[in-house]
Structures are given as C-alpha cells and as structure tokens.
Protein backbone atom coordinates (compact mmCIF):
# COMPACT_ATOMS: atom_id res chain seq x y z
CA UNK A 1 4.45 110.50 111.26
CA UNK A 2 7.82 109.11 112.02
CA UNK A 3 10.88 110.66 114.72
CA UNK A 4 12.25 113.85 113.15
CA UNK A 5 16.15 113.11 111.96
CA UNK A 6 17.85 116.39 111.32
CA UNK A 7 21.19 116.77 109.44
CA UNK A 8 23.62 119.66 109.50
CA UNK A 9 25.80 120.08 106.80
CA UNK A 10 27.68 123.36 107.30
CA UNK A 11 29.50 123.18 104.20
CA UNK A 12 29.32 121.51 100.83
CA UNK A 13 33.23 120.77 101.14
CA UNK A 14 35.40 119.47 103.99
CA UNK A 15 38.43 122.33 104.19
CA UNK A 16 36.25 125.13 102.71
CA UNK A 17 35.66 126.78 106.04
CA UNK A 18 31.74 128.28 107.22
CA UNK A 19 30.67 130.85 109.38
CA UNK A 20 31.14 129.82 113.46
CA UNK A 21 28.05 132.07 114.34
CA UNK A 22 25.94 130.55 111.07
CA UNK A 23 27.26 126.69 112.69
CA UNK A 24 26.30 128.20 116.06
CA UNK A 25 23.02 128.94 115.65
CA UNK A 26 22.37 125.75 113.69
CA UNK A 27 24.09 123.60 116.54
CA UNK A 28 20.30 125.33 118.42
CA UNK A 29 18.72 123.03 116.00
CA UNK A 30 19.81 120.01 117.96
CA UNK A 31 20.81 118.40 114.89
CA UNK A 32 21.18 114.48 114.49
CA UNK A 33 24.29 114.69 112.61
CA UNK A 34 27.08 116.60 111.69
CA UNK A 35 28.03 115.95 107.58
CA UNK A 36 30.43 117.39 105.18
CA UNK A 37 31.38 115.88 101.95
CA UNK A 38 35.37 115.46 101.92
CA UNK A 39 35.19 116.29 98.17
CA UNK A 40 38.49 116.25 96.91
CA UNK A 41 41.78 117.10 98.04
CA UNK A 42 43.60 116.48 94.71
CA UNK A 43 41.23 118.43 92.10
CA UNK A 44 43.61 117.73 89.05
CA UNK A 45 47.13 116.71 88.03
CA UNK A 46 48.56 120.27 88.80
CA UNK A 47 48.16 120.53 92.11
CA UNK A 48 49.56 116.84 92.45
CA UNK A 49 52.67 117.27 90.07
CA UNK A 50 53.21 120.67 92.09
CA UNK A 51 52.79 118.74 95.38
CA UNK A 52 50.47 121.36 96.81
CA UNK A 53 46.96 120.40 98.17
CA UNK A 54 44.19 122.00 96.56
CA UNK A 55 42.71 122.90 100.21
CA UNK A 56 45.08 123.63 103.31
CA UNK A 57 45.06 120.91 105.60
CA UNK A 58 44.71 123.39 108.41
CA UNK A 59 41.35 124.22 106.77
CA UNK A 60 40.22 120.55 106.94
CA UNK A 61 41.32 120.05 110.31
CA UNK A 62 39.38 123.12 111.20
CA UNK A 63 36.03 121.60 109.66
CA UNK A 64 36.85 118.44 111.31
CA UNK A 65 37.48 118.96 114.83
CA UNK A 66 35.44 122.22 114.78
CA UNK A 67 33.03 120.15 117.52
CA UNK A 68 35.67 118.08 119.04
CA UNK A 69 37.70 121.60 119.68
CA UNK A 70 35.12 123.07 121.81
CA UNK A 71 34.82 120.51 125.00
C-alpha cells in the first residue's frame, strides 16, 4: 500500500467560519493539505442588485489566512 495523503477540509464553504479548537486538533493530524471550497460569494441576484455579499469578507479572510495568521 501506497504513502498516506491526508486532506483537511475544515469547512464545506470558504467564509462560513469552523471551530479553532476542532481545526486545532485536526492540524495534530499532520494533514497534507488544507481545502475549502470558495462556493459562492454571489448566491443570487438579490444580494448582487443590493450590493451586499452573501458572506462577509472578513469571514473569508478569516478562513483564508487562518494558517498564515498564526506564524
């Protein structure tokens, strides 16, 4: 059997926020890679025509540079 590739995906949307101790514990894990689907930040013409995003982009940043933040 093959090298073990493990994947962390802490949330099923980029902006949707997860539980640090829940991504701390998995960061024990040693994973691989770090994956979020960016999903959608324009979920339908009302939140376009309104000119409001449909997640903050504080939220998204968070997700994002959740790693970067901590060195």
């Amino acid at each position: 059997m093959g090298r073990k590739f493990k994947i962390l995906s802490p949330t099923a949307i980029l902006g949707y926020g997860f539980p640090e101790e829940s991504f701390r514990k998995a960061m024990e894990e040693s994973p691989d890679l770090i994956a979020v689907d960016a999903g959608s930040s324009d979920p339908g013409p009302h939140y376009l025509g309104q000119v409001n995003p449909y997640r903050s982009g504080r939220g998204k940043t968070r997700s994002a540079l959740y790693d970067y933040r901590r060195r």
